[in-house]
PDB file of N, CA and C in Angstrom:
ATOM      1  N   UNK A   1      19.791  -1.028  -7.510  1.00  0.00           N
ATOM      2  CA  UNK A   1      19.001   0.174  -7.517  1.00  0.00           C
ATOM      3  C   UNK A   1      17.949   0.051  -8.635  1.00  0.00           C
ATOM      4  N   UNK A   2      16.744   0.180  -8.300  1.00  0.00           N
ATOM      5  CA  UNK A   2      15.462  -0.086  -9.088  1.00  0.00           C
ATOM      6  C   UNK A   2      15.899   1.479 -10.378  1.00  0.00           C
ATOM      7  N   UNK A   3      15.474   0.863 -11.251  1.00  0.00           N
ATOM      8  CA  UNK A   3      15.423   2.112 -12.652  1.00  0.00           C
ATOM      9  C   UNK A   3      14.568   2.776 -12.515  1.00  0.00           C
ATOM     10  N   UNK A   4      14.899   4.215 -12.826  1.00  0.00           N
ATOM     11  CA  UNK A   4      14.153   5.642 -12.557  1.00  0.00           C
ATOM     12  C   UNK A   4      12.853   5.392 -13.496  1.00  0.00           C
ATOM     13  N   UNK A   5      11.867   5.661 -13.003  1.00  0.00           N
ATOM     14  CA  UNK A   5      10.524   6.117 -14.000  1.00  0.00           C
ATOM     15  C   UNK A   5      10.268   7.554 -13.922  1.00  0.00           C
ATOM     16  N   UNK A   6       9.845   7.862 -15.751  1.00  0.00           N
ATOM     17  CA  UNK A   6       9.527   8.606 -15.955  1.00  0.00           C
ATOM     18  C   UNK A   6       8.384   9.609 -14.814  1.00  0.00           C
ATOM     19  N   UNK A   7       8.282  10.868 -15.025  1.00  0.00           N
ATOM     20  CA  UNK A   7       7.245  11.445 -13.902  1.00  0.00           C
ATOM     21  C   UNK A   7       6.447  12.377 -15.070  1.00  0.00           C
ATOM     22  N   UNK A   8       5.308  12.840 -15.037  1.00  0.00           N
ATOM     23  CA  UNK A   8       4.226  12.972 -15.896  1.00  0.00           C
ATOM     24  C   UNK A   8       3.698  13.978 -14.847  1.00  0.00           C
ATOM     25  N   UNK A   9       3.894  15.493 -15.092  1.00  0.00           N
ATOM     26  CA  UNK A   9       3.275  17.038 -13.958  1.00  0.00           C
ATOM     27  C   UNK A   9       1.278  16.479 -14.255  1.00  0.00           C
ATOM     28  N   UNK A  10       0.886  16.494 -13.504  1.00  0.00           N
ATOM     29  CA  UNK A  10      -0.868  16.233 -13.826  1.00  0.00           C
ATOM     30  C   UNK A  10      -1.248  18.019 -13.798  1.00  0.00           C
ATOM     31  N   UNK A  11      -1.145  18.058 -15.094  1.00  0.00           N
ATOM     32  CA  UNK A  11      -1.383  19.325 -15.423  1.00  0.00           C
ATOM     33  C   UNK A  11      -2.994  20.053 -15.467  1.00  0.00           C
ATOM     34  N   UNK A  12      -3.689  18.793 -15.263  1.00  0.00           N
ATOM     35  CA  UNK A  12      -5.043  19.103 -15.329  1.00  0.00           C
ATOM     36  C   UNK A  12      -5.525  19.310 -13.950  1.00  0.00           C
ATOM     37  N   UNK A  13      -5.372  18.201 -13.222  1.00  0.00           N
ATOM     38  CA  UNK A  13      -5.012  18.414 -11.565  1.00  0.00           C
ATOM     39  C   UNK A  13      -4.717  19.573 -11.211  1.00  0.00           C
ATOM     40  N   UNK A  14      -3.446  20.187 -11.585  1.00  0.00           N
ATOM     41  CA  UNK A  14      -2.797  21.196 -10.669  1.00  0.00           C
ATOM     42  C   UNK A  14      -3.706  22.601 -11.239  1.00  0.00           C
ATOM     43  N   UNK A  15      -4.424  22.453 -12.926  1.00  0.00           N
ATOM     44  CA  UNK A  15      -4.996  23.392 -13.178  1.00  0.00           C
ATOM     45  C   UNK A  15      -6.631  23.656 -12.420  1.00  0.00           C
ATOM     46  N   UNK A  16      -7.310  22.565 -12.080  1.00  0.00           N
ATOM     47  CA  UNK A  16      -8.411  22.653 -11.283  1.00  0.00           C
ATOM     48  C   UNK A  16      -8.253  23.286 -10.092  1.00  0.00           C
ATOM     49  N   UNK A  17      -6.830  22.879  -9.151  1.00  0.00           N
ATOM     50  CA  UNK A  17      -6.492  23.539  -8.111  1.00  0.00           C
ATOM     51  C   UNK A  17      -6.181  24.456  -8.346  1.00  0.00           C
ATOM     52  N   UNK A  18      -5.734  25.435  -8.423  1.00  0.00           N
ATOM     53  CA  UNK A  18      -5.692  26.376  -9.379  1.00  0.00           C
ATOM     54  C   UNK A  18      -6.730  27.271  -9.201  1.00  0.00           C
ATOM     55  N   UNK A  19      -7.708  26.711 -10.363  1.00  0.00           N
ATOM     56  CA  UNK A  19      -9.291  27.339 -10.508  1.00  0.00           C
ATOM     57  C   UNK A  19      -9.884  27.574  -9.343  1.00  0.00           C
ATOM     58  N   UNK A  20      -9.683  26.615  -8.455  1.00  0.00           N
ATOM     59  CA  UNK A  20     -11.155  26.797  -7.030  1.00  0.00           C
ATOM     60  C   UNK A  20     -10.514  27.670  -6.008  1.00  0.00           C
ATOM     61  N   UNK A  21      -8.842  27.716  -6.536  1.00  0.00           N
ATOM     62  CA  UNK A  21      -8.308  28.559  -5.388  1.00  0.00           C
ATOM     63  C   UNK A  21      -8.252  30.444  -5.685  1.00  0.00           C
ATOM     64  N   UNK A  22      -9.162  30.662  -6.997  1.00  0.00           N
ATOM     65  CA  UNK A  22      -9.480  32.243  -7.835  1.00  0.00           C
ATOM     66  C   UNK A  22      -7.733  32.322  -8.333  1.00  0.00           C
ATOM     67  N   UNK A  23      -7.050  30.906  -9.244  1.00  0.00           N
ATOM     68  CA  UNK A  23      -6.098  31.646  -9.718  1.00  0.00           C
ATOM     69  C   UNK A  23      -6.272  30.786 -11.011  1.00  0.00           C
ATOM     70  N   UNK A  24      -5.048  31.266 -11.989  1.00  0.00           N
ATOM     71  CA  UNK A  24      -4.526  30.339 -12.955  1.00  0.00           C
ATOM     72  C   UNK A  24      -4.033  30.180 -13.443  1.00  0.00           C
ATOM     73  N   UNK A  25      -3.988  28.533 -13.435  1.00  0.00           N
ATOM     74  CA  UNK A  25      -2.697  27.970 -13.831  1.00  0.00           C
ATOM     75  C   UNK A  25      -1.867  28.148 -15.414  1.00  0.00           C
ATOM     76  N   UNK A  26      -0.378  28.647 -15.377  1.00  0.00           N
ATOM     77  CA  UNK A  26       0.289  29.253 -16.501  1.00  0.00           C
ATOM     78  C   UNK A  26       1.487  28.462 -16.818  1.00  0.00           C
ATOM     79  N   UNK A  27       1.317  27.370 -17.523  1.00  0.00           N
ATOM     80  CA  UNK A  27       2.484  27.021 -18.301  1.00  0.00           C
ATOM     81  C   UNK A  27       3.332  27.183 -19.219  1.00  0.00           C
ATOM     82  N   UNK A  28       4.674  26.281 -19.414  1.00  0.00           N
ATOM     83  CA  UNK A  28       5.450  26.851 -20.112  1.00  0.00           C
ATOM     84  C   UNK A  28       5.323  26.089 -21.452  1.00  0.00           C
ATOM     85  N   UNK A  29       5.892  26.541 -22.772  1.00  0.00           N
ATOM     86  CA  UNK A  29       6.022  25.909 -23.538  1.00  0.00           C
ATOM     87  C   UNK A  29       7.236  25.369 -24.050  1.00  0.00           C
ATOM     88  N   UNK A  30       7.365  23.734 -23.550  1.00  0.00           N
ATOM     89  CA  UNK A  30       8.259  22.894 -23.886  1.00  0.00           C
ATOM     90  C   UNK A  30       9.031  22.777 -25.092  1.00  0.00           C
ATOM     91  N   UNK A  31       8.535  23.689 -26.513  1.00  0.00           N
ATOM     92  CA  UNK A  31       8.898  23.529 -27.278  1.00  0.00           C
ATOM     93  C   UNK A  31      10.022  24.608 -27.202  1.00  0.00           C
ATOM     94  N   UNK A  32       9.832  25.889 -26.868  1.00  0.00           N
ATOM     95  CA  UNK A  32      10.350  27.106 -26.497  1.00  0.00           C
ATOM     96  C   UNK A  32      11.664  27.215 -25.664  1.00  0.00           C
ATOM     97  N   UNK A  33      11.080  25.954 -24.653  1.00  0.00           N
ATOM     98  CA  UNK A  33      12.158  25.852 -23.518  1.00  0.00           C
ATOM     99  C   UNK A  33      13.425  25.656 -24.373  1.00  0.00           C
ATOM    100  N   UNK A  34      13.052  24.137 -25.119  1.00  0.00           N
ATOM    101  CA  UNK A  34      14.255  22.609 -25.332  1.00  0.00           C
ATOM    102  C   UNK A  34      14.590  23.968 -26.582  1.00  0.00           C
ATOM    103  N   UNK A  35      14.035  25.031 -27.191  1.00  0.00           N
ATOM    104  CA  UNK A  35      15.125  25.704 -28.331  1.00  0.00           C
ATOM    105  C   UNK A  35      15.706  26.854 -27.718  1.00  0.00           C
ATOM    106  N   UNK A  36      15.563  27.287 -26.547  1.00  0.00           N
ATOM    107  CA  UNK A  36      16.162  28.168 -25.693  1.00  0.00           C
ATOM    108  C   UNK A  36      17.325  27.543 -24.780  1.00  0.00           C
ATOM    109  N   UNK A  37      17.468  26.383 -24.722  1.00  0.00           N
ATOM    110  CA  UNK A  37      18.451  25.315 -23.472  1.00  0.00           C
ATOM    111  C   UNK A  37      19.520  24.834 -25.175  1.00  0.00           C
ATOM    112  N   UNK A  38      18.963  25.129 -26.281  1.00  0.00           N
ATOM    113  CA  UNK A  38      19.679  24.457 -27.276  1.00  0.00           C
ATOM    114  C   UNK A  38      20.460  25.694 -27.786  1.00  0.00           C
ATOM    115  N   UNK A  39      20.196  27.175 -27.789  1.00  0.00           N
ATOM    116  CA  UNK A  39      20.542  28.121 -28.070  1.00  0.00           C
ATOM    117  C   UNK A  39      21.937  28.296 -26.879  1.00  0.00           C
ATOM    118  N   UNK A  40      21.644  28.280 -25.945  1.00  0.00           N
ATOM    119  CA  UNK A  40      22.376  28.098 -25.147  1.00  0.00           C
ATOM    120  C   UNK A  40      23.878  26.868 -24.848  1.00  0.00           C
ATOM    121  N   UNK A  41      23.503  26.102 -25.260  1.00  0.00           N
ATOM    122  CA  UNK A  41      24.420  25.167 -25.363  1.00  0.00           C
ATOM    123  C   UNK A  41      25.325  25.533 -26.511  1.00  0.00           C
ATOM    124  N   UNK A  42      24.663  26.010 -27.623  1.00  0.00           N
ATOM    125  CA  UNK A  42      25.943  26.007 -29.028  1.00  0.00           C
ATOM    126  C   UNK A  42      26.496  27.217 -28.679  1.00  0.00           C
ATOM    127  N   UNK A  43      26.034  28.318 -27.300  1.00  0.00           N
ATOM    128  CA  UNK A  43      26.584  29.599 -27.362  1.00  0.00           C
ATOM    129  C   UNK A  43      28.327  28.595 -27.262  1.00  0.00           C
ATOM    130  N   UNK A  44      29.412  29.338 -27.609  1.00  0.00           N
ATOM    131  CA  UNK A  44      31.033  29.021 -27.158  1.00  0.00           C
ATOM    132  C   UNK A  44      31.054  29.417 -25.650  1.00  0.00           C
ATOM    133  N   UNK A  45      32.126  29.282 -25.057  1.00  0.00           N
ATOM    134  CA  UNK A  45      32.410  29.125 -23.967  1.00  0.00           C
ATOM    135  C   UNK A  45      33.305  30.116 -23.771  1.00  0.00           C
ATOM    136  N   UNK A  46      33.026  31.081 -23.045  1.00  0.00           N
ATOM    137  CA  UNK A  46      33.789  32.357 -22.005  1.00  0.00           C
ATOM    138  C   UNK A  46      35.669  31.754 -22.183  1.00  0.00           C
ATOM    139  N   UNK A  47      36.141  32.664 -22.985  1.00  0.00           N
ATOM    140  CA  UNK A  47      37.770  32.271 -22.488  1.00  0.00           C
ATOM    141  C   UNK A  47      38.130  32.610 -21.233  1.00  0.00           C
ATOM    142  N   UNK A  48      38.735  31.557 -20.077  1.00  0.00           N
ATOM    143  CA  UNK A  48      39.249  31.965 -19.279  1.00  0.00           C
ATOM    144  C   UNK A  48      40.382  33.034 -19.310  1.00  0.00           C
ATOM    145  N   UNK A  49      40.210  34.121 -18.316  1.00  0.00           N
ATOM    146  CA  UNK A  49      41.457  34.724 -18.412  1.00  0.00           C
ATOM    147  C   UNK A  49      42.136  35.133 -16.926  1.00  0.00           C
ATOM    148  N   UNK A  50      43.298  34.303 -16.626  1.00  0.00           N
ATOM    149  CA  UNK A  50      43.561  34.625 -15.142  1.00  0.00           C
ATOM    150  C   UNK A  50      43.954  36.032 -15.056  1.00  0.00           C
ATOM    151  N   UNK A  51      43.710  36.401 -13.432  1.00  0.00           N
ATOM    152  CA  UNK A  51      44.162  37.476 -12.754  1.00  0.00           C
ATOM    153  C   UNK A  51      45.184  37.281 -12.950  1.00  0.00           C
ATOM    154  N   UNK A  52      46.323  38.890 -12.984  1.00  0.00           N
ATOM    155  CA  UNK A  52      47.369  38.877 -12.820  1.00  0.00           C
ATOM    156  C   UNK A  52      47.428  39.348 -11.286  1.00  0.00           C
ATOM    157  N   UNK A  53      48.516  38.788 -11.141  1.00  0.00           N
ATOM    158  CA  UNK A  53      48.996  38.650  -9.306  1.00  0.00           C
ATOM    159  C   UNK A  53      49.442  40.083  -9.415  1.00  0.00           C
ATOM    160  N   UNK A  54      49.471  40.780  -7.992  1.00  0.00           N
ATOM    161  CA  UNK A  54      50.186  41.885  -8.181  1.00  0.00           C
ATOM    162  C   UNK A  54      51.685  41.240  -7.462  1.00  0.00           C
ATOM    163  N   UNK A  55      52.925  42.075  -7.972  1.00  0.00           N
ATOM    164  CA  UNK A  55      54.354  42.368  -7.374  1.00  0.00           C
ATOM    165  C   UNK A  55      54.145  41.733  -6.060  1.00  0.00           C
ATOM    166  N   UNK A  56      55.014  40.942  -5.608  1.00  0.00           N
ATOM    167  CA  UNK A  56      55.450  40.507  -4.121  1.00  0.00           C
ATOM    168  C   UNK A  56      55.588  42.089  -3.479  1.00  0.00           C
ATOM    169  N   UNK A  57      55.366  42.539  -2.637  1.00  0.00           N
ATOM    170  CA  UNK A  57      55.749  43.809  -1.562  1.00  0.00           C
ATOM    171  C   UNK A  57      56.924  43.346  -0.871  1.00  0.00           C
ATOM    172  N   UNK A  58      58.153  43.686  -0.909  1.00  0.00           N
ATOM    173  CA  UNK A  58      59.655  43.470   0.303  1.00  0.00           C
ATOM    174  C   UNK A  58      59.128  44.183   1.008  1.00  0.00           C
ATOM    175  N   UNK A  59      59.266  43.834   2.315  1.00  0.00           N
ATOM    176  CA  UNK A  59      59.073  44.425   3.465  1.00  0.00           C
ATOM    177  C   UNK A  59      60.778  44.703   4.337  1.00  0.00           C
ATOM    178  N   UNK A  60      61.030  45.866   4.346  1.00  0.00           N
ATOM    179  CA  UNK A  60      62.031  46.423   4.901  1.00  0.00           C
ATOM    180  C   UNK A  60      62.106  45.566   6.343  1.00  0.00           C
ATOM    181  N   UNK A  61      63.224  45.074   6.977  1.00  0.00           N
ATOM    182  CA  UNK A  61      63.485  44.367   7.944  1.00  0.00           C
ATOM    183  C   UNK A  61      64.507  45.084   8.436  1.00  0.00           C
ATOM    184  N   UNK A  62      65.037  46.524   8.395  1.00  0.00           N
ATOM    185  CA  UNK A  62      65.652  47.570   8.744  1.00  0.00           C
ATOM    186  C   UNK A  62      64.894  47.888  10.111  1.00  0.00           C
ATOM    187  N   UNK A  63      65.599  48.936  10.986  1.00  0.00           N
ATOM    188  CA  UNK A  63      64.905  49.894  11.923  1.00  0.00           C
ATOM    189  C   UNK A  63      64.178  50.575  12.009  1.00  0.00           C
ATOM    190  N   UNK A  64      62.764  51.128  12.549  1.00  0.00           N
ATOM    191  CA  UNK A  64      61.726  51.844  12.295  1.00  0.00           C
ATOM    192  C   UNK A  64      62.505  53.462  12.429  1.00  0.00           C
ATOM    193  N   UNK A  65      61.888  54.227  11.860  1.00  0.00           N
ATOM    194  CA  UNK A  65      62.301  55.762  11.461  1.00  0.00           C
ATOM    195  C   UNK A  65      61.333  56.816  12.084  1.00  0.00           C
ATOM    196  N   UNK A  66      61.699  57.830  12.975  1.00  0.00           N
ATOM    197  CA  UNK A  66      60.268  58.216  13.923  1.00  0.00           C
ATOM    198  C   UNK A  66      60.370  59.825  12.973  1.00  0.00           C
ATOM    199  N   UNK A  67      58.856  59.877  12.885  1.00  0.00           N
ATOM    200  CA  UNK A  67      58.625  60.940  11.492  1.00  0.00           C
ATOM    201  C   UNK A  67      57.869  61.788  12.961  1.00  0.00           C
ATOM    202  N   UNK A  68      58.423  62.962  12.948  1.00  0.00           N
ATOM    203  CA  UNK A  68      57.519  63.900  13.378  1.00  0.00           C
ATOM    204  C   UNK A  68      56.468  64.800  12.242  1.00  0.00           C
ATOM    205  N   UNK A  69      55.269  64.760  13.012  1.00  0.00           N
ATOM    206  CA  UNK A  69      54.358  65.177  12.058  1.00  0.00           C
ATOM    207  C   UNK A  69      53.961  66.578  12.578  1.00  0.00           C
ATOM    208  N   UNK A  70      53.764  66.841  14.125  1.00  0.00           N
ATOM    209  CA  UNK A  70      53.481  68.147  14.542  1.00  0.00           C
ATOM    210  C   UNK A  70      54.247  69.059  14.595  1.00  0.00           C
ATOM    211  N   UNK A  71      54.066  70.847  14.368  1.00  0.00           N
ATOM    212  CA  UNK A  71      54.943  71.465  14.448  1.00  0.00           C
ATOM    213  C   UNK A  71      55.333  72.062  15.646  1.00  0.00           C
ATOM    214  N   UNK A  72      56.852  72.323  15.288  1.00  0.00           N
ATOM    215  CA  UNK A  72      57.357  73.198  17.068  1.00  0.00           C
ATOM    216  C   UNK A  72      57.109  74.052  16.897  1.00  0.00           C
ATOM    217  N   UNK A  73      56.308  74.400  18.228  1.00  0.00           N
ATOM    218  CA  UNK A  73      55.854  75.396  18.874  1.00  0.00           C
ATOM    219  C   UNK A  73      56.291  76.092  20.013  1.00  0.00           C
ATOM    220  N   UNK A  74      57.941  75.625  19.848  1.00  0.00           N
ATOM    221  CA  UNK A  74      58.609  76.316  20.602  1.00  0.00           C
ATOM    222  C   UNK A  74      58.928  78.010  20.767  1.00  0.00           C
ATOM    223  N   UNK A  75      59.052  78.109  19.115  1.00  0.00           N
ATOM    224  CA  UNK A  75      59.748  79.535  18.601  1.00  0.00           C
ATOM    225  C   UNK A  75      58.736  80.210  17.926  1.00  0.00           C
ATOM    226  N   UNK A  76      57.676  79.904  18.069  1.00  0.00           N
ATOM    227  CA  UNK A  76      56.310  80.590  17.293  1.00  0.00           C
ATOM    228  C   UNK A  76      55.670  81.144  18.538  1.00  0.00           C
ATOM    229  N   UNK A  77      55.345  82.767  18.303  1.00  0.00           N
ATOM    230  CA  UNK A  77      54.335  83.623  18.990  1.00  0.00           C
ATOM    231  C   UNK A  77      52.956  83.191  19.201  1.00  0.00           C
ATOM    232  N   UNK A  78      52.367  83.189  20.328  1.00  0.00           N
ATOM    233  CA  UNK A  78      51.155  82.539  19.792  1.00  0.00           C
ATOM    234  C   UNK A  78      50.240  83.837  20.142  1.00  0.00           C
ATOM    235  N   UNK A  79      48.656  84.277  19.915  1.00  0.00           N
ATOM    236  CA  UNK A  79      48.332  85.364  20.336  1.00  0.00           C
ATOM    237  C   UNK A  79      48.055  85.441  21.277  1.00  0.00           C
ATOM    238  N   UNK A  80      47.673  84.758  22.253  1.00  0.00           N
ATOM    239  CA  UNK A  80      47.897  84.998  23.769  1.00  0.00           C
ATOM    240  C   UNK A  80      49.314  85.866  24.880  1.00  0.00           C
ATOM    241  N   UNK A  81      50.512  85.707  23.596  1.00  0.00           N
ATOM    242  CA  UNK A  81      51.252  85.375  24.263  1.00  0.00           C
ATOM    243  C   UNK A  81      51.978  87.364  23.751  1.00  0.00           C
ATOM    244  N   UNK A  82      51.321  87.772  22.561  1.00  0.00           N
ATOM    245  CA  UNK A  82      51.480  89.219  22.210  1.00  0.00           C
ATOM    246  C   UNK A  82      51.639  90.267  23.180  1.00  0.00           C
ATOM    247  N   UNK A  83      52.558  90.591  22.815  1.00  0.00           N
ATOM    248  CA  UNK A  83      52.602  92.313  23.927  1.00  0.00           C
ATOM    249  C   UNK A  83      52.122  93.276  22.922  1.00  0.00           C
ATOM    250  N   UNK A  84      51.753  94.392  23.734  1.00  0.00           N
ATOM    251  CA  UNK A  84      51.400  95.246  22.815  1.00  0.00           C
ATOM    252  C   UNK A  84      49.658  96.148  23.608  1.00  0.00           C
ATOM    253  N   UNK A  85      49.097  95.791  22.356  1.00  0.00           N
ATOM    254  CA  UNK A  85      48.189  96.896  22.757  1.00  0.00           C
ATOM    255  C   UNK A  85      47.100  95.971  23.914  1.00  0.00           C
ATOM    256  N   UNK A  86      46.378  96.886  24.991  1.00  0.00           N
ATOM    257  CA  UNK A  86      45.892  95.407  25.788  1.00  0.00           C
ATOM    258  C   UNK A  86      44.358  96.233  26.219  1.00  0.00           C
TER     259      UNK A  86
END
């Protein structure tokens, strides 16, 4: 495998294009970058901290249990059903 060469942005190039196209060209400053990527590096490192798992759930392997939820309406008057004044 042939050795990597350096690459060199043609900053003057890309700034002419740029110009004829009504814009312009805005670079960064390298010095700014490499002490902002260096600030960053000496930050320490996030302590990991695992999730705690929740409780296993037992699941009952018993017989299902039938819940009545509606009420009887056997022994309840309903107003249709009133004697009285008519």
């Amino acid at each position: 495998m042939p050795p990597l060469q350096s690459f060199v942005l043609p900053l003057d190039e890309l700034a002419q294009v740029a110009q004829t196209s009504g814009l312009n060209w805005v670079n960064s400053n390298a010095e700014k970058i490499a002490a902002v990527q260096a600030a960053i590096a000496a930050e320490p490192k996030a302590i990991h901290v695992p999730r705690e798992r929740p409780a296993v759930v037992h699941v009952d392997g018993g017989p299902l249990v039938l819940v009545e939820t509606k009420r009887d309406l056997r022994n309840m008057t309903l107003p249709f059903e009133e004697t009285g004044a008519q």
